[in-house]
Each structure stands twice: as structure tokens, then as C-alpha cells.
PDB file of N, CA and C in Angstrom:
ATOM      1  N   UNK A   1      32.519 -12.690  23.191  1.00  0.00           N
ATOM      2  CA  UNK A   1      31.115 -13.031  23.135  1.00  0.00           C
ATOM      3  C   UNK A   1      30.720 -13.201  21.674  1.00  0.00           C
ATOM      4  N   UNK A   2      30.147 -14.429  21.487  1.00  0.00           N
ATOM      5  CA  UNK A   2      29.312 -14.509  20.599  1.00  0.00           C
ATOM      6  C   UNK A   2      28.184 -14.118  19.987  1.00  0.00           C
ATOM      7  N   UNK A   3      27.652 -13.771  18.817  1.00  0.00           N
ATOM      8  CA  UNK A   3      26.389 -12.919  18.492  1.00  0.00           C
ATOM      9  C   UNK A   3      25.891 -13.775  17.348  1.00  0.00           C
ATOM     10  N   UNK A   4      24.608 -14.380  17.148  1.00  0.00           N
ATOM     11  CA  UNK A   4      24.124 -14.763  16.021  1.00  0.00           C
ATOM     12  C   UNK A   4      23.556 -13.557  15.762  1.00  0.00           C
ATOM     13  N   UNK A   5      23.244 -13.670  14.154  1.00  0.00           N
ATOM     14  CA  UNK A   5      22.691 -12.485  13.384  1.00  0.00           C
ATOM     15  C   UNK A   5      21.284 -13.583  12.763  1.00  0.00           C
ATOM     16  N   UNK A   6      20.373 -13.450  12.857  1.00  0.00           N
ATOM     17  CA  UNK A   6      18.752 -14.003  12.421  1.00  0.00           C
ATOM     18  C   UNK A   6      18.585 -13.346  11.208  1.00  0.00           C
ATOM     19  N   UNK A   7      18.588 -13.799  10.082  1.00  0.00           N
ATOM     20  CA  UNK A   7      18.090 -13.022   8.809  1.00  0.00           C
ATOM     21  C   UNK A   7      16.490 -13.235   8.985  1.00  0.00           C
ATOM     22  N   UNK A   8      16.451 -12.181   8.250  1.00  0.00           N
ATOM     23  CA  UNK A   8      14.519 -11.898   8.594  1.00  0.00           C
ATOM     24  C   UNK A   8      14.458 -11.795   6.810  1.00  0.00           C
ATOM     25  N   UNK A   9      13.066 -12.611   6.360  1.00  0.00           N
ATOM     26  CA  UNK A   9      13.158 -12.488   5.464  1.00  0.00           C
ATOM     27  C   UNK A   9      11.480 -12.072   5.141  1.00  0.00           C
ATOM     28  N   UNK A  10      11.525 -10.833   4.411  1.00  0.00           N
ATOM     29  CA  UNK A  10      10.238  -9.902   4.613  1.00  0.00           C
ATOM     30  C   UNK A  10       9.361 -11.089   3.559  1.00  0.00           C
ATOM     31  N   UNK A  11       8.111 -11.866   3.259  1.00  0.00           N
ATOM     32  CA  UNK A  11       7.163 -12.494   2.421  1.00  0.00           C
ATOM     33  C   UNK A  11       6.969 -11.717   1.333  1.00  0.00           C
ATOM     34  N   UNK A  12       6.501 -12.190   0.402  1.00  0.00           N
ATOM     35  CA  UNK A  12       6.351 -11.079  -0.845  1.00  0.00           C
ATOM     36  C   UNK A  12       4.459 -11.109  -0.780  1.00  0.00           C
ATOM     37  N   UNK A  13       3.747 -10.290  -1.770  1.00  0.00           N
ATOM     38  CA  UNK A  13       2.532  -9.543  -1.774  1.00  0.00           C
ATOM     39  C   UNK A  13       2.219 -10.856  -2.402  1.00  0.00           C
ATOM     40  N   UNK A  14       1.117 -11.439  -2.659  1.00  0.00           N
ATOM     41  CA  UNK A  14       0.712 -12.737  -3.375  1.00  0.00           C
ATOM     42  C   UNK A  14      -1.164 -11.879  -4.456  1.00  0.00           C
ATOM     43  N   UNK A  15      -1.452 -11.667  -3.360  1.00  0.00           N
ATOM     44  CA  UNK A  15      -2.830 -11.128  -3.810  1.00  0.00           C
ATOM     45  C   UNK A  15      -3.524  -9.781  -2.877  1.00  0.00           C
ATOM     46  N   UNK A  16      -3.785  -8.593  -3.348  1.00  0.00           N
ATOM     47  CA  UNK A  16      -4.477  -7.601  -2.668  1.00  0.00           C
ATOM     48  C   UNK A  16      -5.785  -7.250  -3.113  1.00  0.00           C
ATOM     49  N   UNK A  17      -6.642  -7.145  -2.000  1.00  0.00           N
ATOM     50  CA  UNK A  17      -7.794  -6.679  -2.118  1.00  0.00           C
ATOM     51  C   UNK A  17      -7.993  -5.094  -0.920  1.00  0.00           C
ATOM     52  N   UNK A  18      -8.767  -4.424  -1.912  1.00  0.00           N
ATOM     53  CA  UNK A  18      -9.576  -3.135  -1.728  1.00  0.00           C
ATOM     54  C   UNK A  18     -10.776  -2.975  -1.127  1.00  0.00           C
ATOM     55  N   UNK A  19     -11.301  -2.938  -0.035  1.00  0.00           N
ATOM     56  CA  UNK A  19     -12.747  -2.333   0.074  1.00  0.00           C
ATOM     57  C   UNK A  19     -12.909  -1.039   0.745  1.00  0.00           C
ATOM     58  N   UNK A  20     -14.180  -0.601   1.163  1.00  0.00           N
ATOM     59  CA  UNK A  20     -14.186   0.880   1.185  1.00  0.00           C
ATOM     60  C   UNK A  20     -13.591   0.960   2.940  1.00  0.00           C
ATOM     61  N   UNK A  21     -13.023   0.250   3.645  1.00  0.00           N
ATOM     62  CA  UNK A  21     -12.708   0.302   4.506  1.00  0.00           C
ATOM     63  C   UNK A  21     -10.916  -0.386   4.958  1.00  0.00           C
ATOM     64  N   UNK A  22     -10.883  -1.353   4.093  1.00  0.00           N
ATOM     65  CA  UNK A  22      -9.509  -2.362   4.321  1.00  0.00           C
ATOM     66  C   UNK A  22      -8.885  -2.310   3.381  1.00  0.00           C
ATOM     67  N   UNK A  23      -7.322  -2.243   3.689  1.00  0.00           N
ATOM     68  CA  UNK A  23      -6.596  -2.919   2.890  1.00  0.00           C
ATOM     69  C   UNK A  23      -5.947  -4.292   2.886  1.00  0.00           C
ATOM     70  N   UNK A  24      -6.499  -5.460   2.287  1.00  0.00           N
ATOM     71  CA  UNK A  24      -6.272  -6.685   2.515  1.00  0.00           C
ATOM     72  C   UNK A  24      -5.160  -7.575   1.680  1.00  0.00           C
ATOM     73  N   UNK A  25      -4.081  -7.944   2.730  1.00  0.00           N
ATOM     74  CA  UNK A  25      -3.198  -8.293   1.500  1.00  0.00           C
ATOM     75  C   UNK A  25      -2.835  -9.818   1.569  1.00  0.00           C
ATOM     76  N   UNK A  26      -2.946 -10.837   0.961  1.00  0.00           N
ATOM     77  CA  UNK A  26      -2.515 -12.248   1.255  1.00  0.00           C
ATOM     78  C   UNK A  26      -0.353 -12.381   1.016  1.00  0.00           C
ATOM     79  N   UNK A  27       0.176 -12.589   1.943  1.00  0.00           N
ATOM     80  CA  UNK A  27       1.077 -13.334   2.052  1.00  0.00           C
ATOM     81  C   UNK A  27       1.940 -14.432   1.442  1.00  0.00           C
ATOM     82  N   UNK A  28       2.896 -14.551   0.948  1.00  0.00           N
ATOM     83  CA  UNK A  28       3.893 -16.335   0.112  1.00  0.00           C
ATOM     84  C   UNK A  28       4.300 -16.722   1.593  1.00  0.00           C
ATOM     85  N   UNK A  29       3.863 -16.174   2.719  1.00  0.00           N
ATOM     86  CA  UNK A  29       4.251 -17.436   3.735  1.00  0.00           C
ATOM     87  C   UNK A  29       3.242 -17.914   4.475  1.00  0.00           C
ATOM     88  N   UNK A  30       2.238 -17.610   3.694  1.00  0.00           N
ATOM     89  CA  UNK A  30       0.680 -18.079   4.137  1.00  0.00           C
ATOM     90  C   UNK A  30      -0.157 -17.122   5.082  1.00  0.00           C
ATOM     91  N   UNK A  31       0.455 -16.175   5.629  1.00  0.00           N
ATOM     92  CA  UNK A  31      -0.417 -14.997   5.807  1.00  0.00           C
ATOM     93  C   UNK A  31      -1.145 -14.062   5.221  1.00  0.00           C
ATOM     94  N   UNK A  32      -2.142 -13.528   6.082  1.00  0.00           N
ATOM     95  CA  UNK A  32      -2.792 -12.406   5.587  1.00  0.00           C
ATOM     96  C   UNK A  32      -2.639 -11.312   6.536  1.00  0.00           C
ATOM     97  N   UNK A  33      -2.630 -10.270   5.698  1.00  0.00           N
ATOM     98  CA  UNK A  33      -2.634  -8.948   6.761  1.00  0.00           C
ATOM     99  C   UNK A  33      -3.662  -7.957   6.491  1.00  0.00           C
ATOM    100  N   UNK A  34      -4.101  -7.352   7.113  1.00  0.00           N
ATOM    101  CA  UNK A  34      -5.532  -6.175   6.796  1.00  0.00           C
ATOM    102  C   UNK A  34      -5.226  -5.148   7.605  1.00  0.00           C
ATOM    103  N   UNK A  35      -5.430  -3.695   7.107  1.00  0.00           N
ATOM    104  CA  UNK A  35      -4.969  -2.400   7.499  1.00  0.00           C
ATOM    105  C   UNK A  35      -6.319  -1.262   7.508  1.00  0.00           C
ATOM    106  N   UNK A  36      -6.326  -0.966   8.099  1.00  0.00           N
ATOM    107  CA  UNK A  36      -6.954   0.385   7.839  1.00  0.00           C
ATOM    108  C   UNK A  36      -6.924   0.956   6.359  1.00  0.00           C
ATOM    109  N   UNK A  37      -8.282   1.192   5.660  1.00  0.00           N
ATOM    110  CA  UNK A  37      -8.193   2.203   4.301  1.00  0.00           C
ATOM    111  C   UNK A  37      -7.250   3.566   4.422  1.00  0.00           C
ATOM    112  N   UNK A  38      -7.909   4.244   5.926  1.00  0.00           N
ATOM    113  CA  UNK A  38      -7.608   5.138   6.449  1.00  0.00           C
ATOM    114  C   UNK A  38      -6.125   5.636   6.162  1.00  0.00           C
ATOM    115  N   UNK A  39      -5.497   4.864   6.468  1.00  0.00           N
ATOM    116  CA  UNK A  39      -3.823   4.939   6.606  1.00  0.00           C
ATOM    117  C   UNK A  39      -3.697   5.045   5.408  1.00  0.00           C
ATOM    118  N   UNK A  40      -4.130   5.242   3.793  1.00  0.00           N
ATOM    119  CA  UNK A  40      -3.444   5.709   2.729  1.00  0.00           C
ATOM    120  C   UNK A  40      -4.441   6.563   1.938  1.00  0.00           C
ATOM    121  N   UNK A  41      -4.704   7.396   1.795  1.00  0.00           N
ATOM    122  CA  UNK A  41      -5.543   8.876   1.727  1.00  0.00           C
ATOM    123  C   UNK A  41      -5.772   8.468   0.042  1.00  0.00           C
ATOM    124  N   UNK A  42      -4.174   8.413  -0.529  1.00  0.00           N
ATOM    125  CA  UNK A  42      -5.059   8.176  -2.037  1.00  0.00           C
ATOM    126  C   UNK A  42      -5.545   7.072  -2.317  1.00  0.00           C
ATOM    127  N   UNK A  43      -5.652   5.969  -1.459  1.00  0.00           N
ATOM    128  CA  UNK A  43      -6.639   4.890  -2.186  1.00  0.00           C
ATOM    129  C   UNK A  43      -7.757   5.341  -1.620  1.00  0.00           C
ATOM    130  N   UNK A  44      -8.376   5.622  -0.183  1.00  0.00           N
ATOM    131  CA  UNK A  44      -9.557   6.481   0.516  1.00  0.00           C
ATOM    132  C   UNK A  44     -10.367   7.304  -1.076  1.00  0.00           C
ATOM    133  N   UNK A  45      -9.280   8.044  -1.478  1.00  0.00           N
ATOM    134  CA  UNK A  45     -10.090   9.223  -2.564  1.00  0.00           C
ATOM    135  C   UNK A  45     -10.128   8.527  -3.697  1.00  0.00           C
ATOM    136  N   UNK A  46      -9.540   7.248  -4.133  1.00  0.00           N
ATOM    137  CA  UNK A  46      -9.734   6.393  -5.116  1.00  0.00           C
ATOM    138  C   UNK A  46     -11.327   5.819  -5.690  1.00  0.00           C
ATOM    139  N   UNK A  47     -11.651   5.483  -7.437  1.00  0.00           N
ATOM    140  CA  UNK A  47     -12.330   4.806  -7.057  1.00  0.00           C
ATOM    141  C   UNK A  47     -11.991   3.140  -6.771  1.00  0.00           C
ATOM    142  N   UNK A  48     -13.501   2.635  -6.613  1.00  0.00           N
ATOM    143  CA  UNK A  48     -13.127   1.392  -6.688  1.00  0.00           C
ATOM    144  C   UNK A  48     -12.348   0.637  -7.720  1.00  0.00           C
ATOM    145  N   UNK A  49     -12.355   0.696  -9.152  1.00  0.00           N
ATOM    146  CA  UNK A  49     -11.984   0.673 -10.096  1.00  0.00           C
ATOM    147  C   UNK A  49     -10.330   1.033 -10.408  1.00  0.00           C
ATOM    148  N   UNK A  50     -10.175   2.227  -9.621  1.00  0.00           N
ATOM    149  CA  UNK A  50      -8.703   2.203  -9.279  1.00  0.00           C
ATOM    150  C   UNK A  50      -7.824   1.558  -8.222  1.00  0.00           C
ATOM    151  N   UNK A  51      -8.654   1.228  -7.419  1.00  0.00           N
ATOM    152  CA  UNK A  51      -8.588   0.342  -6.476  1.00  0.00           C
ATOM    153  C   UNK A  51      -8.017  -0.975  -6.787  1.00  0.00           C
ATOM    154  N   UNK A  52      -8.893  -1.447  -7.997  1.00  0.00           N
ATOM    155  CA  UNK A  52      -8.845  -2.598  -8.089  1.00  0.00           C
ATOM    156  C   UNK A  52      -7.479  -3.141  -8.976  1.00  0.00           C
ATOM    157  N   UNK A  53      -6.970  -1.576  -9.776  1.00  0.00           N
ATOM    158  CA  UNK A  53      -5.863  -1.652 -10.391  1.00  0.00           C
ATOM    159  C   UNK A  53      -4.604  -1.437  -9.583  1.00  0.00           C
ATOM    160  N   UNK A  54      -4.264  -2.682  -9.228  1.00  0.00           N
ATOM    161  CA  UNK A  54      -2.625  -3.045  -8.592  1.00  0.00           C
ATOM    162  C   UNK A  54      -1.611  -3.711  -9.415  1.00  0.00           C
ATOM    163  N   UNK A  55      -0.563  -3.653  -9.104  1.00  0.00           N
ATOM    164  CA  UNK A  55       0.346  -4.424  -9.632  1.00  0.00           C
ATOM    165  C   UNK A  55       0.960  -4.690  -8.297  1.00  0.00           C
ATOM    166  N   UNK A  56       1.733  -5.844  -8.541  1.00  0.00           N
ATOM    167  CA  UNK A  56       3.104  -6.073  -7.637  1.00  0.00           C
ATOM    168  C   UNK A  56       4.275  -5.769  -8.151  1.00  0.00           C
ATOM    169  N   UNK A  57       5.484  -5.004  -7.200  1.00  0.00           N
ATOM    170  CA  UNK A  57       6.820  -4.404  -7.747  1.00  0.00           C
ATOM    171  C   UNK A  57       7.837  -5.019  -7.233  1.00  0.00           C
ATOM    172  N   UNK A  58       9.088  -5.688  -7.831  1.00  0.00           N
ATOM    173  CA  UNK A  58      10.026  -6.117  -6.704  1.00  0.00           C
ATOM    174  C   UNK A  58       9.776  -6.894  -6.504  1.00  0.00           C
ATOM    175  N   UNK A  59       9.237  -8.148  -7.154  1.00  0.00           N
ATOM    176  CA  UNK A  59       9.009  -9.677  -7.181  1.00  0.00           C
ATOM    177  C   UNK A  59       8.260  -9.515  -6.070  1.00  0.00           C
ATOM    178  N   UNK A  60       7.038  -8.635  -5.774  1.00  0.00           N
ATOM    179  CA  UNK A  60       5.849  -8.831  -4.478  1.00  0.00           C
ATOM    180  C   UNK A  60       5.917  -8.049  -3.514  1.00  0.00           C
ATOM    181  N   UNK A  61       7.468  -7.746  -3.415  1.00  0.00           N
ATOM    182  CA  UNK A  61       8.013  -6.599  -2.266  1.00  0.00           C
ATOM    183  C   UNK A  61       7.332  -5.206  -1.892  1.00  0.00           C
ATOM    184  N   UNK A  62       6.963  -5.173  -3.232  1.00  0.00           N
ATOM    185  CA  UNK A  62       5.527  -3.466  -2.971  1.00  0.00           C
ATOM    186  C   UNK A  62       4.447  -3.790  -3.810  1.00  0.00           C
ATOM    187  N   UNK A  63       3.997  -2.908  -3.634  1.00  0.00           N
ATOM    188  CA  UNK A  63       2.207  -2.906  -4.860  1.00  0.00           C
ATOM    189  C   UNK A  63       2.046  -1.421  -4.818  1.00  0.00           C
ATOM    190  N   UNK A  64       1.724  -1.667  -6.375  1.00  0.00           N
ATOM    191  CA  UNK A  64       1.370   0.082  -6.823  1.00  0.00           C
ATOM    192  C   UNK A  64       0.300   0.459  -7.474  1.00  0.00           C
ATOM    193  N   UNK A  65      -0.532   1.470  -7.462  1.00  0.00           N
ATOM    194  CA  UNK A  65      -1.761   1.681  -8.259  1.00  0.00           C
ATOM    195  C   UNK A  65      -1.420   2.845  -8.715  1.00  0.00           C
ATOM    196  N   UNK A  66      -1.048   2.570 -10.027  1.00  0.00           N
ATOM    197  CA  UNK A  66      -0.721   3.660 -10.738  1.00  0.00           C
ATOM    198  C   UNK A  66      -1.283   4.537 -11.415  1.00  0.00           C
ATOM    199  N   UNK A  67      -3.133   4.174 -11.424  1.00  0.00           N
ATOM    200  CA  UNK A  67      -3.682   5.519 -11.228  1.00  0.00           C
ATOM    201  C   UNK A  67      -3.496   6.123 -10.264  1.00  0.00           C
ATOM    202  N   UNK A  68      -3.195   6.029  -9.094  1.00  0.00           N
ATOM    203  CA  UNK A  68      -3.634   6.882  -8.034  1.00  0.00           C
ATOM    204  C   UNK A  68      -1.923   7.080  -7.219  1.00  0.00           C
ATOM    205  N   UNK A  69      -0.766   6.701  -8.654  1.00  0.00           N
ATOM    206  CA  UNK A  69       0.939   6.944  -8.278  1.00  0.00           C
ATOM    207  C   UNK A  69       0.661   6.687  -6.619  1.00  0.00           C
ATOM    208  N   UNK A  70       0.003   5.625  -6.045  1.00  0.00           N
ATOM    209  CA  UNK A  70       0.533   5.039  -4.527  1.00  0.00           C
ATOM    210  C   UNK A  70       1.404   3.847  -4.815  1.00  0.00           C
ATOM    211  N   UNK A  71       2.273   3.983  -4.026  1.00  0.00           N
ATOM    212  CA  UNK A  71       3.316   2.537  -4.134  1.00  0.00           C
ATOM    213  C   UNK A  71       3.027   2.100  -2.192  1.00  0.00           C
ATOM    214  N   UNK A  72       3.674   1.240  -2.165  1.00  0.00           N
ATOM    215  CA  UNK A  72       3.538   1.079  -0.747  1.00  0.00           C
ATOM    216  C   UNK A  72       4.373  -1.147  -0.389  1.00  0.00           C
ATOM    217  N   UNK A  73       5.315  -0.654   0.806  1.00  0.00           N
ATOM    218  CA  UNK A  73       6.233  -1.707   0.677  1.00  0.00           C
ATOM    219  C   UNK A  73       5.657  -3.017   1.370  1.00  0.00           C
ATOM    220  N   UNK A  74       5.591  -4.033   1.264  1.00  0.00           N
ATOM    221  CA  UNK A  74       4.795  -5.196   2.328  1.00  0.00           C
ATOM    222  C   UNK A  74       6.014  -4.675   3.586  1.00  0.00           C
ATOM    223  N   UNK A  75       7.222  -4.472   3.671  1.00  0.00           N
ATOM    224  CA  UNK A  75       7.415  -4.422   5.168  1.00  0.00           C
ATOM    225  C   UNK A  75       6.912  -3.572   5.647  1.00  0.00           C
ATOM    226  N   UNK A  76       6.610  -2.106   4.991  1.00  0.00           N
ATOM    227  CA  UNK A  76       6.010  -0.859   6.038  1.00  0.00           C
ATOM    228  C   UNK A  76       4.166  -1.531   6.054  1.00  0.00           C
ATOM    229  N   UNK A  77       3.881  -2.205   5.529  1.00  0.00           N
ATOM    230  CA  UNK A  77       2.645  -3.088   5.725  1.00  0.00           C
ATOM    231  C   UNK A  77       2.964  -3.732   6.886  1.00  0.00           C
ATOM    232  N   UNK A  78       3.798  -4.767   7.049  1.00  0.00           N
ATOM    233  CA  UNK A  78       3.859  -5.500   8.045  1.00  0.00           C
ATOM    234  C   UNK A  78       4.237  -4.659   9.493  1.00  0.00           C
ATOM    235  N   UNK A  79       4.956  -3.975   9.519  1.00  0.00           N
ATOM    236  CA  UNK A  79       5.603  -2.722  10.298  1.00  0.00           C
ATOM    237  C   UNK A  79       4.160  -2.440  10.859  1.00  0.00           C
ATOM    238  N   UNK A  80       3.459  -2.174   9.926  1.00  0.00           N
ATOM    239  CA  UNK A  80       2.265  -1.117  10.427  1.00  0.00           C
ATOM    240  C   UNK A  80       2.291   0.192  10.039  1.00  0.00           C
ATOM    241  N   UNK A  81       3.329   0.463   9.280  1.00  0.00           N
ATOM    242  CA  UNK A  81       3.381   2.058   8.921  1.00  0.00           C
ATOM    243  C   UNK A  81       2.142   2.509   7.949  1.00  0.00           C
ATOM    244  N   UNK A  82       1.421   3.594   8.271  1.00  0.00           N
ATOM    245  CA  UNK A  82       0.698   4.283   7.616  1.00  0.00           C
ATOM    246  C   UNK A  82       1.234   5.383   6.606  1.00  0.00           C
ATOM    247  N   UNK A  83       0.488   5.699   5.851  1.00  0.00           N
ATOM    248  CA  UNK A  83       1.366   6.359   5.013  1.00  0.00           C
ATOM    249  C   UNK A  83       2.126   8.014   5.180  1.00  0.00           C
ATOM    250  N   UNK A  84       2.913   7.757   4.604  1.00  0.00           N
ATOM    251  CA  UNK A  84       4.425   8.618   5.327  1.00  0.00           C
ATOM    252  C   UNK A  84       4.297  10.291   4.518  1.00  0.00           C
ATOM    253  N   UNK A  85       3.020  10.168   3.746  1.00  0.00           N
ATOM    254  CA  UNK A  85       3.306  11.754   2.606  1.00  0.00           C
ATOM    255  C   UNK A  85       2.734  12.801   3.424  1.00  0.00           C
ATOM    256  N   UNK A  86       3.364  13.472   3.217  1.00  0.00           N
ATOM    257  CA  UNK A  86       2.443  15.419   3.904  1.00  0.00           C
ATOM    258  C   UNK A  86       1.603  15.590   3.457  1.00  0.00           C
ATOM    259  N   UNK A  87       0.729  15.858   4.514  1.00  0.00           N
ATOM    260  CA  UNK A  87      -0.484  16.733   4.066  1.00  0.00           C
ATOM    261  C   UNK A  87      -0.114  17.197   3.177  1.00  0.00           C
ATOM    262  N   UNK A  88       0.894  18.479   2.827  1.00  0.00           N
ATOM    263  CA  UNK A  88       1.156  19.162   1.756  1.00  0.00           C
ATOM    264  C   UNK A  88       1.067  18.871   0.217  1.00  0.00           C
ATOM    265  N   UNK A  89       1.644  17.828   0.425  1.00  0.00           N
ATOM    266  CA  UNK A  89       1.726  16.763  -0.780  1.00  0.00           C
ATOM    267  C   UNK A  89       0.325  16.381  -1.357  1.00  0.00           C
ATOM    268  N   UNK A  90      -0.215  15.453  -0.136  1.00  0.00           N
ATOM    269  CA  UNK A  90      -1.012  15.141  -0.214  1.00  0.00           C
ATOM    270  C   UNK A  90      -2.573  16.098  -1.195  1.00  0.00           C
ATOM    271  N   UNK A  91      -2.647  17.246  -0.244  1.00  0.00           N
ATOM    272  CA  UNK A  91      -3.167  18.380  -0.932  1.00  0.00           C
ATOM    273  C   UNK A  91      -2.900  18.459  -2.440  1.00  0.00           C
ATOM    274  N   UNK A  92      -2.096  18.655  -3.040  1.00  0.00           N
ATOM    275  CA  UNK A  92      -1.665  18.829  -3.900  1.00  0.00           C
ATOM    276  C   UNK A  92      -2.087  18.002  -4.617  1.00  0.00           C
ATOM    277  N   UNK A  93      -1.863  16.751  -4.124  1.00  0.00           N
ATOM    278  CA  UNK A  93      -2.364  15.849  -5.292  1.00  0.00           C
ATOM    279  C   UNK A  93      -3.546  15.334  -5.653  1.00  0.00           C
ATOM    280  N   UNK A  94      -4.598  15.780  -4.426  1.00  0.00           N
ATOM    281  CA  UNK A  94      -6.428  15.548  -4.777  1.00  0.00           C
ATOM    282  C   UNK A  94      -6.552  17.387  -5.351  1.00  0.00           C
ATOM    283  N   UNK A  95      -5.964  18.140  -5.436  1.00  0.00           N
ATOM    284  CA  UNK A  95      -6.667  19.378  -5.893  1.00  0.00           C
ATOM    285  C   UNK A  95      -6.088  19.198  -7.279  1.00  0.00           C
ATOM    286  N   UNK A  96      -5.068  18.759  -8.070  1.00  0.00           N
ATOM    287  CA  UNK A  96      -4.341  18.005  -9.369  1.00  0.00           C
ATOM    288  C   UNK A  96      -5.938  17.522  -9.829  1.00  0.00           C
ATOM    289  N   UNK A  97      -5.799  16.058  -8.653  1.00  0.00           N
ATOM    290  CA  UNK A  97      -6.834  15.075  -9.426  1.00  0.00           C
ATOM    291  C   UNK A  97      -8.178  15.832  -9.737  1.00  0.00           C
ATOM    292  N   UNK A  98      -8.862  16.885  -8.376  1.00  0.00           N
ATOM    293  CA  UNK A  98     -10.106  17.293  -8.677  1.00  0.00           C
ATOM    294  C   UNK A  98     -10.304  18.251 -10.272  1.00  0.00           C
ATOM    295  N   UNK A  99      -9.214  18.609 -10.050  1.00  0.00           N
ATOM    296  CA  UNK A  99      -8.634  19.867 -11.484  1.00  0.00           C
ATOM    297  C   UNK A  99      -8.494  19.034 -12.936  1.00  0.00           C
ATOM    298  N   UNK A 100      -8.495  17.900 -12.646  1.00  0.00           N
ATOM    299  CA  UNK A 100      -8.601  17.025 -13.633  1.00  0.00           C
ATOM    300  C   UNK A 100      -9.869  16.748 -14.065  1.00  0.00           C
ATOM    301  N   UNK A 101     -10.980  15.841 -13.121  1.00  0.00           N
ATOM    302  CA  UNK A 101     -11.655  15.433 -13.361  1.00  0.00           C
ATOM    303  C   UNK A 101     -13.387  16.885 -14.151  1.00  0.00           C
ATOM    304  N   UNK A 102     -12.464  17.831 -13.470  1.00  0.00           N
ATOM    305  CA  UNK A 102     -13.756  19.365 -13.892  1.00  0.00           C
ATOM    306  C   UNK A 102     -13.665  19.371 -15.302  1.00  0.00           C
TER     307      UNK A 102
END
């Protein structure tokens, strides 16, 4: 028996936008995708301003806001994955930031 193998080839990040509810990301194969804010806690506790500071990593493959050290991959975007950190973690790192900002 024969088996073709389909390469899947994940689009890279082109342009992202922030609002207090979405994460909106445009597509290189002409899509757009929009997510829940919800699903990533440190842009939620972000400001806008940090928000607005992205980069793309991996020729588009992720985007990172490196105030707020979130990275995040366009396939677990496309996937649908929400973000994968522990509470624990998580904790840790708004009581850091609040301990900062006092």
C-alpha cells in the first residue's frame, strides 16, 4: 500500500493587533485569525502600550512582547491553543511585575 505524505506548511505572522478583548493576527496566505485576549493572561495584565510592542520571531513563525517575556507560535494560534503556563508561573510573574511597578 501506498501512502502520500501532504506537507502542511504553517503561514508566517504578517501583522498583529491588540485590543482589550482580541488577539488579531493577519496571515502571508491571506488570512486572518482572532482569539480570545483571555487565552494569554500576560497580554490581559498588559498595557496597551505593551501590547502594542511585538515583534515577529522565526521569519513570522512566533511573535513576542518582550515587555511582558510572552512569545507565542502562529501554529498553537492556528491550533487554537491557549496559553500553556501554570497558574504557578503565572502568579509569579504579575506579583514580580506588581513588585515592580510599587
Amino acid at each position: 500500500m501506498n501512502t502520500s505524505t501532504i506537507e502542511i506548511r504553517i503561514p508566517e505572522a504578517e501583522k498583529v493587533a491588540v485590543t482589550d478583548n482580541t488577539l488579531h493576527i493577519e496571515l502571508s496566505d491571506g488570512r486572518a485569525i482572532s482569539v480570545p485576549l483571555g487565552w494569554y493572561p500576560r497580554l490581559v495584565h498588559g498595557t496597551q502600550a505593551e501590547r502594542d510592542r511585538w515583534e515577529l520571531i522565526g521569519g513570522g513563525q512566533g511573535i513576542r512582547w518582550p515587555d511582558l517575556d510572552e512569545d507565542l507560535s502562529v501554529e498553537g494560534l492556528i491550533a487554537g491553543r491557549p496559553s500553556g503556563e501554570s497558574q504557578r508561573s503565572f502568579k509569579r510573574w504579575l506579583k514580580a511585575r506588581q513588585d515592580g511597578a510599587a
